[in-house]
PDB file of N, CA and C in Angstrom:
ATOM      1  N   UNK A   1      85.674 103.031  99.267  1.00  0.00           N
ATOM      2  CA  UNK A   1      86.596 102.758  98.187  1.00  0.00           C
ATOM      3  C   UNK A   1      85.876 103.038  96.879  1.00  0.00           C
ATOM      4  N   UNK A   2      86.573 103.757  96.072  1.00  0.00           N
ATOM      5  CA  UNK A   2      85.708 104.056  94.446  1.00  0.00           C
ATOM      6  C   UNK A   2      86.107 102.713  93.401  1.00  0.00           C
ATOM      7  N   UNK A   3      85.316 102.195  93.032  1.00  0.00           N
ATOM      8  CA  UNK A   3      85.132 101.419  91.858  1.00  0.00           C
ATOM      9  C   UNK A   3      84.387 101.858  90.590  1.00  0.00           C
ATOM     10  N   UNK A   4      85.164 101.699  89.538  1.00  0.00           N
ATOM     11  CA  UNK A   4      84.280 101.988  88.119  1.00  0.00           C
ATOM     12  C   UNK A   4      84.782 100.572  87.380  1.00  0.00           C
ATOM     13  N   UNK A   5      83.992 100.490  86.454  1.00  0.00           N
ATOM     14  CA  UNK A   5      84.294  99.063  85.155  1.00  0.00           C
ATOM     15  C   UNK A   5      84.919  99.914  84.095  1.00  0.00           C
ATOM     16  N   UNK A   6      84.530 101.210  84.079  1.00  0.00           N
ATOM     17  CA  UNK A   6      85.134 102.457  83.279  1.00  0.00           C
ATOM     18  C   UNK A   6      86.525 102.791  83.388  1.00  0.00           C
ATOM     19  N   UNK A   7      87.775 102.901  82.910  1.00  0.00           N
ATOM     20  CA  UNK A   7      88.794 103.794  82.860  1.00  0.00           C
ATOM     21  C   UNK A   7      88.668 105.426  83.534  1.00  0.00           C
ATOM     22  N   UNK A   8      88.867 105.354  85.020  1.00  0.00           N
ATOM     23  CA  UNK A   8      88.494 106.944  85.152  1.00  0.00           C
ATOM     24  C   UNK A   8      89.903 107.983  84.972  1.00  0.00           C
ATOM     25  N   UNK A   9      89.369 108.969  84.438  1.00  0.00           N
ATOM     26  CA  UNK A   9      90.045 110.181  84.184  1.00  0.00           C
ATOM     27  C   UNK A   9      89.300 111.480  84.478  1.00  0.00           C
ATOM     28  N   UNK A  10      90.119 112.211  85.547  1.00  0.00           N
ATOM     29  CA  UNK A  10      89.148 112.943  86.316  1.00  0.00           C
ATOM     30  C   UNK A  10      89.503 114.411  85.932  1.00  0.00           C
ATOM     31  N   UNK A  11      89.487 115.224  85.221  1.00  0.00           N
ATOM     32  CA  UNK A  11      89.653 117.088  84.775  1.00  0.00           C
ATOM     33  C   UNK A  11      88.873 117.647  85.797  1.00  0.00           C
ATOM     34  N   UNK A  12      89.680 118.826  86.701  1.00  0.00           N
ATOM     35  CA  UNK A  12      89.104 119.527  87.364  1.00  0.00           C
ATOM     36  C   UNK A  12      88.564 120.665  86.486  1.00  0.00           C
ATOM     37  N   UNK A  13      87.090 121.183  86.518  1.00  0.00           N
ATOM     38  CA  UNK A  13      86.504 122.228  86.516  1.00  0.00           C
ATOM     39  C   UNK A  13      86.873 123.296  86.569  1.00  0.00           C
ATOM     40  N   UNK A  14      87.629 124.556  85.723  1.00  0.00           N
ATOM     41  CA  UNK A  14      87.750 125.667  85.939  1.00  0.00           C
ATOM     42  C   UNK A  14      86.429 126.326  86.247  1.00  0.00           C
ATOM     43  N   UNK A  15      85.062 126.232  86.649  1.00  0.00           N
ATOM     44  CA  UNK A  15      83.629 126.833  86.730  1.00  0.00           C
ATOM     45  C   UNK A  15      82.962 126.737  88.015  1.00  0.00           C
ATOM     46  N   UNK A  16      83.867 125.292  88.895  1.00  0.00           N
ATOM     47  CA  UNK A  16      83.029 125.078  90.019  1.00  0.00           C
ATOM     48  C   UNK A  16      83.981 123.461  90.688  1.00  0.00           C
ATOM     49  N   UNK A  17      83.244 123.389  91.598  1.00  0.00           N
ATOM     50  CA  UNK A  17      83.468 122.377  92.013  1.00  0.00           C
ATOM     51  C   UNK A  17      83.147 120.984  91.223  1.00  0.00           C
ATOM     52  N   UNK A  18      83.557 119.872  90.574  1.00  0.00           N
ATOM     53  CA  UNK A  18      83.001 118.520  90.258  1.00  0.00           C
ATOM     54  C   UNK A  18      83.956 117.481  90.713  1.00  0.00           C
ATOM     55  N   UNK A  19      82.954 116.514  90.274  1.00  0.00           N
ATOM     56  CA  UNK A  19      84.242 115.251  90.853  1.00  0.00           C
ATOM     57  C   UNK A  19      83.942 114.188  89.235  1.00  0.00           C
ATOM     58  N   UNK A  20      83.669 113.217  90.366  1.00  0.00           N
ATOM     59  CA  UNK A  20      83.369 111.768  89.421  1.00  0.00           C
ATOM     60  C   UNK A  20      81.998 111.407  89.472  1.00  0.00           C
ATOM     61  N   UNK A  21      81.728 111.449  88.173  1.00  0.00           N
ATOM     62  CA  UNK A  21      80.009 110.932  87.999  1.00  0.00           C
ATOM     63  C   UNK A  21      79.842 109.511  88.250  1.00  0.00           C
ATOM     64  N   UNK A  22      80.355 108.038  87.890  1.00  0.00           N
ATOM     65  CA  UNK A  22      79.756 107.007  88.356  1.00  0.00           C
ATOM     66  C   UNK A  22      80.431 106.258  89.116  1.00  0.00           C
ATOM     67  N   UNK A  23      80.578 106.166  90.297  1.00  0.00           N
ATOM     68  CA  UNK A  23      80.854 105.478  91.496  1.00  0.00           C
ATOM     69  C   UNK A  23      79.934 104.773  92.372  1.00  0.00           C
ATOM     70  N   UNK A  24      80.704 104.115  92.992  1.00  0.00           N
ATOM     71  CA  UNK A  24      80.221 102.840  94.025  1.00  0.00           C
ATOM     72  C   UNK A  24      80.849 103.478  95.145  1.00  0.00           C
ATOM     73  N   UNK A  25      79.646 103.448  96.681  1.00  0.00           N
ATOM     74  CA  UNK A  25      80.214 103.271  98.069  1.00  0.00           C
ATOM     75  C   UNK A  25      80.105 102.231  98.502  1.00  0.00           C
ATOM     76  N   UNK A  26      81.537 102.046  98.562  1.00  0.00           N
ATOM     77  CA  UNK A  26      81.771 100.547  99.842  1.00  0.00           C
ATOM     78  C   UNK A  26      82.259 101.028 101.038  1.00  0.00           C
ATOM     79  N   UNK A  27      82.060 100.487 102.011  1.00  0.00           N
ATOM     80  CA  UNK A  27      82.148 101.266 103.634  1.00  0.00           C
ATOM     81  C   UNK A  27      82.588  99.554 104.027  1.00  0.00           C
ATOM     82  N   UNK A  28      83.705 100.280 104.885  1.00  0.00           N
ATOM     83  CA  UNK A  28      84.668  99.159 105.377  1.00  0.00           C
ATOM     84  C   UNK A  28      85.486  99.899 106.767  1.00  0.00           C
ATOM     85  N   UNK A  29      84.962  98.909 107.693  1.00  0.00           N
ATOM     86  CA  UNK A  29      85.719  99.548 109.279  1.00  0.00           C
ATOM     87  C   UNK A  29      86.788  98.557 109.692  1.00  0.00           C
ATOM     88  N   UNK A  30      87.487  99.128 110.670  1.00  0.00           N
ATOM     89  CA  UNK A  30      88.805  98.366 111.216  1.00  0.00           C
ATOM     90  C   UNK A  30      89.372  97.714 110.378  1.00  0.00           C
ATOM     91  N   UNK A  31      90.191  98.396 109.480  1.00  0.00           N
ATOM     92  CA  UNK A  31      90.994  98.148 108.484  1.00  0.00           C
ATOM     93  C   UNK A  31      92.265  98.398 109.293  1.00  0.00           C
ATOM     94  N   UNK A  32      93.359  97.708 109.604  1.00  0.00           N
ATOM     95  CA  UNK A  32      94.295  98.043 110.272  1.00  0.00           C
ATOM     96  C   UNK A  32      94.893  98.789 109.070  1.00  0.00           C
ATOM     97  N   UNK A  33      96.420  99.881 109.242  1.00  0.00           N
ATOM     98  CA  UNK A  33      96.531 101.152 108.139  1.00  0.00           C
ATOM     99  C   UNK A  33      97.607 100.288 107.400  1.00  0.00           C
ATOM    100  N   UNK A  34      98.676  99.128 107.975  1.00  0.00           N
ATOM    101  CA  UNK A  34      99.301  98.502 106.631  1.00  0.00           C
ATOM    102  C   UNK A  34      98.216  97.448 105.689  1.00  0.00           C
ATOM    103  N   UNK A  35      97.364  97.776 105.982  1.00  0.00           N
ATOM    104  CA  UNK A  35      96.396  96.758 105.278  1.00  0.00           C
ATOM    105  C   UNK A  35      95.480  97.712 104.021  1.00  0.00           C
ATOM    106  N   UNK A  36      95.224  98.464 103.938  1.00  0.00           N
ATOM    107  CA  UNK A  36      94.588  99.574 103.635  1.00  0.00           C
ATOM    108  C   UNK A  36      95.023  99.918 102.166  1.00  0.00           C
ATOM    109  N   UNK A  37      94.358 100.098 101.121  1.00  0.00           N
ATOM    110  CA  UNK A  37      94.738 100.222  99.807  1.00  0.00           C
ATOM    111  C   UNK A  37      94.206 101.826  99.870  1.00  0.00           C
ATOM    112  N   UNK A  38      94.063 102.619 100.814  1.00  0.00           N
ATOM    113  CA  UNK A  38      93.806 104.411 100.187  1.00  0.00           C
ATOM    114  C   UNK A  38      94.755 105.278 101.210  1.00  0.00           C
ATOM    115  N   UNK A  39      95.179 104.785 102.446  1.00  0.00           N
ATOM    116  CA  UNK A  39      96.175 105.288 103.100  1.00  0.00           C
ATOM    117  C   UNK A  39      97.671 104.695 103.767  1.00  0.00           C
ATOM    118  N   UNK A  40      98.509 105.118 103.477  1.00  0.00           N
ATOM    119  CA  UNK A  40     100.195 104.404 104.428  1.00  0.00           C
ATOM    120  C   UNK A  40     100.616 104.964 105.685  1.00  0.00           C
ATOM    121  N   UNK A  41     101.155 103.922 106.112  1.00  0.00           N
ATOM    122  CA  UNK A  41     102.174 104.695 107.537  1.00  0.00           C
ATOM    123  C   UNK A  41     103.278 104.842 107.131  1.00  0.00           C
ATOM    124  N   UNK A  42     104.020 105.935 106.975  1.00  0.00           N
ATOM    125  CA  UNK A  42     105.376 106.208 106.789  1.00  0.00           C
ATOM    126  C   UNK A  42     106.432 107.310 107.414  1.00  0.00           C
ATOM    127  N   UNK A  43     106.727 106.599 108.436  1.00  0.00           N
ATOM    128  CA  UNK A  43     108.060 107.828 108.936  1.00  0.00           C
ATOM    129  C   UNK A  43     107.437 108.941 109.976  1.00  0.00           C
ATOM    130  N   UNK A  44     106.467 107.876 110.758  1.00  0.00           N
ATOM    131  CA  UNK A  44     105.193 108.659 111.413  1.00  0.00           C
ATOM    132  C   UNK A  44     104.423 109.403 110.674  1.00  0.00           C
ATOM    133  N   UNK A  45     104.347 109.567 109.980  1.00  0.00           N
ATOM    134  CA  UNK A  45     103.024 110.356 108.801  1.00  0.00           C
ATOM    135  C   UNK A  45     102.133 109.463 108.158  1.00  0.00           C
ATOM    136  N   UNK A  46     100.859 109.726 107.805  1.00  0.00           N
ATOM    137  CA  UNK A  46      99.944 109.230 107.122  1.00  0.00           C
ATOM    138  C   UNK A  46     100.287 109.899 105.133  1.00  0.00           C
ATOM    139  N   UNK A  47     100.416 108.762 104.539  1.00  0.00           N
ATOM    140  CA  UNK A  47     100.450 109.229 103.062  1.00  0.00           C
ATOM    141  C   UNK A  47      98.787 108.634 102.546  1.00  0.00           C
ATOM    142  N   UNK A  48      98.355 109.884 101.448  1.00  0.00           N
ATOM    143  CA  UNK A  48      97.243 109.281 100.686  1.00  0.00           C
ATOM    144  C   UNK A  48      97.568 108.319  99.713  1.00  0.00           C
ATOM    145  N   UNK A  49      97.145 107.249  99.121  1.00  0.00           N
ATOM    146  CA  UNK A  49      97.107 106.674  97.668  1.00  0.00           C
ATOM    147  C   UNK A  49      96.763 107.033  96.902  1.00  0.00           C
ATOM    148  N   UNK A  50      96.758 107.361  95.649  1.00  0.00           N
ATOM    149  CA  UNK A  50      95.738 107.409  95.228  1.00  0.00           C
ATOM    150  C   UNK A  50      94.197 108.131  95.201  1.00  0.00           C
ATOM    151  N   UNK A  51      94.224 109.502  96.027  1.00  0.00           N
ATOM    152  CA  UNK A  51      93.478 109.884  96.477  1.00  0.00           C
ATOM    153  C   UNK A  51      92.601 111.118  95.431  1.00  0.00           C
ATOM    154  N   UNK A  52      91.287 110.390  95.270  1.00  0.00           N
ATOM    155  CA  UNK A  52      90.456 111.137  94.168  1.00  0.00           C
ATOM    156  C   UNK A  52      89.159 112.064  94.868  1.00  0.00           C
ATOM    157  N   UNK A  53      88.992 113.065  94.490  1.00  0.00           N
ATOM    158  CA  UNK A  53      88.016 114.068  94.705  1.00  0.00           C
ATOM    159  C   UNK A  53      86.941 112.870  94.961  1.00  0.00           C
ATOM    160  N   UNK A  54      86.012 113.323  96.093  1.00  0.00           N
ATOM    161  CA  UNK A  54      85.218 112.700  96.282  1.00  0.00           C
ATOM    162  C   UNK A  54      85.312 111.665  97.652  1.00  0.00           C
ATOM    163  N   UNK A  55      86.749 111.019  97.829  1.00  0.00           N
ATOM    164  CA  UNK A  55      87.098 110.096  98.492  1.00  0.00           C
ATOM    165  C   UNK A  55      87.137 110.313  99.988  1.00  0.00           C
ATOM    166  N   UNK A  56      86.244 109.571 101.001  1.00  0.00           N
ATOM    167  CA  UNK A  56      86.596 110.000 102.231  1.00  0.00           C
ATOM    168  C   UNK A  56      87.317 109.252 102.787  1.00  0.00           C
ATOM    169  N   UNK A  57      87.466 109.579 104.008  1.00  0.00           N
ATOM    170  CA  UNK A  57      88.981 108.800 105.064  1.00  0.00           C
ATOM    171  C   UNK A  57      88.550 109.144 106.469  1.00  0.00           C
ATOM    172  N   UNK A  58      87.958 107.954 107.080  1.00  0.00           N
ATOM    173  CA  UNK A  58      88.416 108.200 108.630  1.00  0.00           C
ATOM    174  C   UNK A  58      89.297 107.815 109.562  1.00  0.00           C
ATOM    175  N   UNK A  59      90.403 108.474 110.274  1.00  0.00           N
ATOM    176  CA  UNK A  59      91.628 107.761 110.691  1.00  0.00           C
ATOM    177  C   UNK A  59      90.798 108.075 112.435  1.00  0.00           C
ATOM    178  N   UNK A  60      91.114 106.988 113.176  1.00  0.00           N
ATOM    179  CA  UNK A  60      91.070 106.657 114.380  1.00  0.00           C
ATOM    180  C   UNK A  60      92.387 106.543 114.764  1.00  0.00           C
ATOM    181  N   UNK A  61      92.753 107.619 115.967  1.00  0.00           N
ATOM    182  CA  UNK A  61      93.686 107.021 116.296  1.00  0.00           C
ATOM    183  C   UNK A  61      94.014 106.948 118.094  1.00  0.00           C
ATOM    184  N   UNK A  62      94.981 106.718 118.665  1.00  0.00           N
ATOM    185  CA  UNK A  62      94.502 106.213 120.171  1.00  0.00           C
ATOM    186  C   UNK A  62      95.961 106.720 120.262  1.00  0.00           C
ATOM    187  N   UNK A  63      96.246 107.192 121.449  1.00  0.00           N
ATOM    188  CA  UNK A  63      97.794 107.412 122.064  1.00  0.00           C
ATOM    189  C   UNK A  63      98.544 106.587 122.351  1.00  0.00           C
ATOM    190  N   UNK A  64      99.521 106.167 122.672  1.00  0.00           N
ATOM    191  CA  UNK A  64     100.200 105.059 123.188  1.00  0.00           C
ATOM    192  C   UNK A  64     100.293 105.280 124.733  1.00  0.00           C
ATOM    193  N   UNK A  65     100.646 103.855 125.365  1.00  0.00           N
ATOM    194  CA  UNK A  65      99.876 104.114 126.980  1.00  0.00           C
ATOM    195  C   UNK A  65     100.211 104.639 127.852  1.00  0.00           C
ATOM    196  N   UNK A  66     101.742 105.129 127.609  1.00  0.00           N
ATOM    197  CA  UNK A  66     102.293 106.152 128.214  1.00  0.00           C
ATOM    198  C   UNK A  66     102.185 107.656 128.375  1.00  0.00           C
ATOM    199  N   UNK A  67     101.578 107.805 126.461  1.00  0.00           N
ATOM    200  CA  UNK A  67     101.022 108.864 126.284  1.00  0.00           C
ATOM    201  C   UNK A  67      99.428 109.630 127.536  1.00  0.00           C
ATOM    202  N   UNK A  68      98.716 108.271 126.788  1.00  0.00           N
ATOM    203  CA  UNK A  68      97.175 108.575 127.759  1.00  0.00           C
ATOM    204  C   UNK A  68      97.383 108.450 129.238  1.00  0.00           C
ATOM    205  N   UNK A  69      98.223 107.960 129.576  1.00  0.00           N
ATOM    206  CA  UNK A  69      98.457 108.068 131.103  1.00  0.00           C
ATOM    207  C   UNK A  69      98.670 109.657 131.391  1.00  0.00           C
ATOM    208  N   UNK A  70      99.478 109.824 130.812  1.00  0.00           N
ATOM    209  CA  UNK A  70     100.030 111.225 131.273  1.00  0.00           C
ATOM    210  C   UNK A  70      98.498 112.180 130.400  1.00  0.00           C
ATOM    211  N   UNK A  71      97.799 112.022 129.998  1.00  0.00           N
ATOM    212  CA  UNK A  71      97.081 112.615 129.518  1.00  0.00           C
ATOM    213  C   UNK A  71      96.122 112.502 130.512  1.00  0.00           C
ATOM    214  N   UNK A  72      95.391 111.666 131.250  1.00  0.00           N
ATOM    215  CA  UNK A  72      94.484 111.102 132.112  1.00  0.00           C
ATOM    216  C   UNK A  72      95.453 112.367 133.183  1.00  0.00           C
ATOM    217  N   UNK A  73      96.504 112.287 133.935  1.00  0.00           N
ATOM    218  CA  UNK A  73      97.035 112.656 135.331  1.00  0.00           C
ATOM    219  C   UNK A  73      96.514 114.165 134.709  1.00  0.00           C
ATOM    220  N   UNK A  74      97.050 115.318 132.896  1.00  0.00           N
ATOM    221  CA  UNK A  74      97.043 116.036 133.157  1.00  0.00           C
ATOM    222  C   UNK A  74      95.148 116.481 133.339  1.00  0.00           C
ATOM    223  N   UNK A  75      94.195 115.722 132.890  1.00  0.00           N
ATOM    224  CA  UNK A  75      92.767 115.889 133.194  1.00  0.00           C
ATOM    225  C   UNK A  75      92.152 116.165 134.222  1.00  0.00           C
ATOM    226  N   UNK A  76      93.046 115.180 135.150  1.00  0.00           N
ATOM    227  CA  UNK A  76      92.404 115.217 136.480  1.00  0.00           C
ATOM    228  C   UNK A  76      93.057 116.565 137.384  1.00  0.00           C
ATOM    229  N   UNK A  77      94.504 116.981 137.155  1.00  0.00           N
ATOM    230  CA  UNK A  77      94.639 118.059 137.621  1.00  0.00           C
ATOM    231  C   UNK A  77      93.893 118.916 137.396  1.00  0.00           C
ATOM    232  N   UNK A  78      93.751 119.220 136.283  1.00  0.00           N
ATOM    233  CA  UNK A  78      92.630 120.538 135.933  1.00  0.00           C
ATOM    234  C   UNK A  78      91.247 120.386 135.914  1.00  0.00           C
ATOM    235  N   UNK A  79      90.850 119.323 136.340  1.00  0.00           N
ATOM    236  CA  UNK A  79      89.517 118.706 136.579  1.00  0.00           C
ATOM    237  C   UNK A  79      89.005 119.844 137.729  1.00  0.00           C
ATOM    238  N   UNK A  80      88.016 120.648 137.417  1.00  0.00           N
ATOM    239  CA  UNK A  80      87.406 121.980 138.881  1.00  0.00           C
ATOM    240  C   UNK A  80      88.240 122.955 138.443  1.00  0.00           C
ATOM    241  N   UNK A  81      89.295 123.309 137.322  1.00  0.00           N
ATOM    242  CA  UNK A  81      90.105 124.429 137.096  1.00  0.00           C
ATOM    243  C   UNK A  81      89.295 125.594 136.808  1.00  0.00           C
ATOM    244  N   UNK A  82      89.080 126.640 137.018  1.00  0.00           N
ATOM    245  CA  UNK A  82      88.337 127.907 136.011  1.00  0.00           C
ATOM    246  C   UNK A  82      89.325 128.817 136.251  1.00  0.00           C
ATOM    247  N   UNK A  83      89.489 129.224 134.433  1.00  0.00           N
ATOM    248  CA  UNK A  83      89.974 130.492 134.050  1.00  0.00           C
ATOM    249  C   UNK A  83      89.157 131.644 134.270  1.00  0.00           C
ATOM    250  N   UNK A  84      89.825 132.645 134.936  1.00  0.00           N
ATOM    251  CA  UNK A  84      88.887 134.123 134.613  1.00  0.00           C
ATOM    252  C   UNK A  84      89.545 134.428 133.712  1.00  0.00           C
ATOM    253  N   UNK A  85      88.707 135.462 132.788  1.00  0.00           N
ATOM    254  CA  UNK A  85      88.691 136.301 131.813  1.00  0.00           C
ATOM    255  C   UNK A  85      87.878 136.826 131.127  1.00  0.00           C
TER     256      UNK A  85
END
């Protein structure tokens, strides 16, 4: 999450790449996603907040169990499969 005590206002660079000069990393796991102040769930899609150069995002996500089931059966079929070519 970016924190400043500063008012940030960020101008992209016509010369190169820049971002934001004074920031803070805070690192924060298992954030469930309605809880989350940099990403939303909406309408099955992920929306950014707020999202500033610089900012990373890791989304974890897991199938639902119907899904991985059928994902597991199609593994094991092709489990010993080889393509020629």
């Amino acid at each position: 999450m970016f924190r400043s005590e500063e008012p940030v206002t960020f101008t992209k660079s016509t010369n190169g790449i820049n971002g934001l000069k004074n920031y803070v990393c805070e690192f924060q796991k298992n954030i469930p996603i309605e809880k989350s102040n940099m990403v939303s769930w909406e309408n099955g899609a992920v929306h950014f907040l707020d999202f500033r150069p610089g900012y990373v995002v890791f989304l974890k996500a897991e199938p639902a169990a119907e899904t991985k089931k059928a994902l597991q059966k199609l593994d094991s079929l092709l489990e010993g499969v080889t393509i020629a070519g």
